[in-house]
Structures are given as structure tokens and as C-alpha cells.
Protein backbone atom coordinates (compact mmCIF):
# COMPACT_ATOMS: atom_id res chain seq x y z
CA UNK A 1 0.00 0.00 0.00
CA UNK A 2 2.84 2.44 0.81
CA UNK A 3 4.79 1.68 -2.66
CA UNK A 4 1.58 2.05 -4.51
CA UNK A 5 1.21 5.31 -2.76
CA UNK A 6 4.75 6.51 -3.62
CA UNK A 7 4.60 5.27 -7.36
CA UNK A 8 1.19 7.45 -7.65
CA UNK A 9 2.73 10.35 -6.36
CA UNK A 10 5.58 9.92 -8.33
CA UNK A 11 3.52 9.70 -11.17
CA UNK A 12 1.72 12.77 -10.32
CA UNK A 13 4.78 14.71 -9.60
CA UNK A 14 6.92 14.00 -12.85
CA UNK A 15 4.14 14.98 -15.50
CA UNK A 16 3.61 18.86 -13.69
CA UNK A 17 7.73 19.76 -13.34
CA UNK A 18 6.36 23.31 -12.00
CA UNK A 19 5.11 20.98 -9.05
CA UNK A 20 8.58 19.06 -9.29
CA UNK A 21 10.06 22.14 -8.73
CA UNK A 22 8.15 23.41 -5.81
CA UNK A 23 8.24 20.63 -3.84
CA UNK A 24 12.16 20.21 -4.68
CA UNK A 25 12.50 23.99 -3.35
CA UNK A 26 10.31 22.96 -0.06
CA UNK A 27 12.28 19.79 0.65
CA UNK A 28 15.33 22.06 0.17
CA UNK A 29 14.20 25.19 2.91
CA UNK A 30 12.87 22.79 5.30
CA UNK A 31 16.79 20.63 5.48
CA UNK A 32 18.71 23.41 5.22
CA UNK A 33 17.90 24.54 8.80
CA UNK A 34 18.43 21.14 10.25
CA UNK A 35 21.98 21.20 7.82
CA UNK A 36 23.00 24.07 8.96
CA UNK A 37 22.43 23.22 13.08
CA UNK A 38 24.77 19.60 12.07
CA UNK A 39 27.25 21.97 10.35
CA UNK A 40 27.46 24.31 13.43
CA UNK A 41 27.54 21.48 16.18
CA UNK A 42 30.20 19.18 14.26
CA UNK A 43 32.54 22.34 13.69
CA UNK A 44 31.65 23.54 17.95
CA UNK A 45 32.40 19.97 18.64
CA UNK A 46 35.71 19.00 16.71
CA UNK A 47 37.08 22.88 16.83
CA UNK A 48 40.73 22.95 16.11
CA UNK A 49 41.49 20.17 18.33
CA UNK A 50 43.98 17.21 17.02
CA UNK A 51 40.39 14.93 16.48
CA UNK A 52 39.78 17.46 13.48
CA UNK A 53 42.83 16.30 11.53
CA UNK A 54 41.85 12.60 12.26
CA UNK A 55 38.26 13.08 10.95
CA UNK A 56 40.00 13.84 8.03
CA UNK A 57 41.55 10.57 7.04
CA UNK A 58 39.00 8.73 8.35
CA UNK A 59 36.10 8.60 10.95
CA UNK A 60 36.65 7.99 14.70
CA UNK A 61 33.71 5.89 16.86
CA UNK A 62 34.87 7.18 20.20
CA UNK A 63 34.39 10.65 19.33
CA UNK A 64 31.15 9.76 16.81
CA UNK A 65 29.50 8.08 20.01
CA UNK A 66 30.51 11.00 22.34
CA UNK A 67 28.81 13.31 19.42
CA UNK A 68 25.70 11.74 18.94
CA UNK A 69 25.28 11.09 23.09
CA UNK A 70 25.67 15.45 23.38
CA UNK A 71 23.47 16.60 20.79
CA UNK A 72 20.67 14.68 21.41
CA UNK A 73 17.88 13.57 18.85
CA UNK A 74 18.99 15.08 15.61
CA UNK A 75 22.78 14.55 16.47
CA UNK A 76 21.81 10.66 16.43
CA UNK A 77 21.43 11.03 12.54
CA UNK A 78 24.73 11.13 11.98
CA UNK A 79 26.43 7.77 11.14
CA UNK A 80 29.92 6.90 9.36
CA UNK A 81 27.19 5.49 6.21
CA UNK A 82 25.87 9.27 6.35
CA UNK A 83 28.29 9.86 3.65
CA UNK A 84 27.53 6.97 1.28
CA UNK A 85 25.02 6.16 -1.00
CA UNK A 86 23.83 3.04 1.68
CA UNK A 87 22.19 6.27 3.96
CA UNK A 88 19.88 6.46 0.75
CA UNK A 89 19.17 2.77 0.98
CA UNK A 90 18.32 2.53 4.83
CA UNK A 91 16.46 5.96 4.98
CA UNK A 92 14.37 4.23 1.59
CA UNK A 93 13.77 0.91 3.43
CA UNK A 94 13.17 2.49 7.17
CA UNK A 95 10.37 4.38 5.10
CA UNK A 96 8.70 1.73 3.39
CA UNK A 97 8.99 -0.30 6.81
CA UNK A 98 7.59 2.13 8.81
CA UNK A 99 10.79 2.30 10.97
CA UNK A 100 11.93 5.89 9.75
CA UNK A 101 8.71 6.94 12.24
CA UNK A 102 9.60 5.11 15.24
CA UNK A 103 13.64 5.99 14.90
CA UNK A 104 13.62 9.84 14.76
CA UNK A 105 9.78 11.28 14.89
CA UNK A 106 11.57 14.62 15.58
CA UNK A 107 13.58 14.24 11.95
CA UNK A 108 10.17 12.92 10.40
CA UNK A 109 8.40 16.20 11.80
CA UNK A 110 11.09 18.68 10.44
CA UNK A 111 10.91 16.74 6.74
């Protein structure tokens, strides 16, 4: 019921591209604040501390876990698969599950 629900709004969606547009532009204003609060806490967190060289080259679990346990809710979205295209896949399959609700409702509301 959910797929059929996505594939007729997709459907919907791709033959008005003014609506395509629109809704790309309201997806976009309603992440950028949540973007921009993750940009500000990871750069107050690491700082100019010898961690921000290491994050670098690769990323560290101790600090990650420390990370996610200070900034709550939304800080708990950030995972080392955040920057791969398997954060696509899990967000995808937590949605057609149901899971994505139950995980973050807080994340769900700001979307």
C-alpha cells in the first residue's frame, strides 16, 4: 500500500515539473535549517582540536558516540554510512517499513 502510494505520487509529480520544482524547493528550505544546526555542532564539537585532523583521514567511533550522546535527537542522525550512497538505501527501506517513524519522529516532523 505504501509503494503504490509513492509510485502514484511519483507519477503525479513528474508529469507537472512546475510541481517538481516546488516541492524540490520545499524539501530544500525545510533541510537546510536542520543542515546548517549539524554543520554548526560538528565544527563547535571538533574545533581545532587534534580529532579534526583525524576526521580527516578517516572517521573515529569514540568521538562519533561521544557526538551523537551530546546533541541529542537530531545529532543521532549522523552515522559513518551518512556519507555513502547506503544512507539512501536505509532511509528508503526504514520508510517503506515504517521504521523511519519510530527511529527519529523529531527528523520525520522537520521533513
Amino acid at each position: 500500500m505504501i509503494a503504490r502510494a509513492l509510485a502514484d505520487g511519483s507519477r503525479l509529480v513528474t508529469r507537472s515539473w512546475s510541481l517538481l520544482v516546488s516541492l524540490w524547493f520545499v524539501l530544500l528550505l525545510s533541510a537546510l535549517p536542520a543542515g546548517l544546526w549539524m554543520r554548526a555542532s560538528i565544527e563547535d564539537d571538533i574545533g581545532k582540536s587534534r580529532i579534526h585532523s583525524e576526521l580527516r583521514q578517516r572517521m573515529d567511533m569514540e568521538w562519533l558516540a561521544g557526538f551523537q550522546e551530546r546533541k541529542g535527537e537530531l545529532g543521532a542522525t549522523l552515522r559513518p554510512e551518512s556519507a555513502s550512497r547506503l544512507d539512501f538505501l536505509g532511509n528508503f527501506e526504514s520508510l517503506l517499513t515504517g521504521r523511519l517513524f519510530e527511529a527519529a519522529p523529531g527528523l520525520v516532523a522537520a521533513g
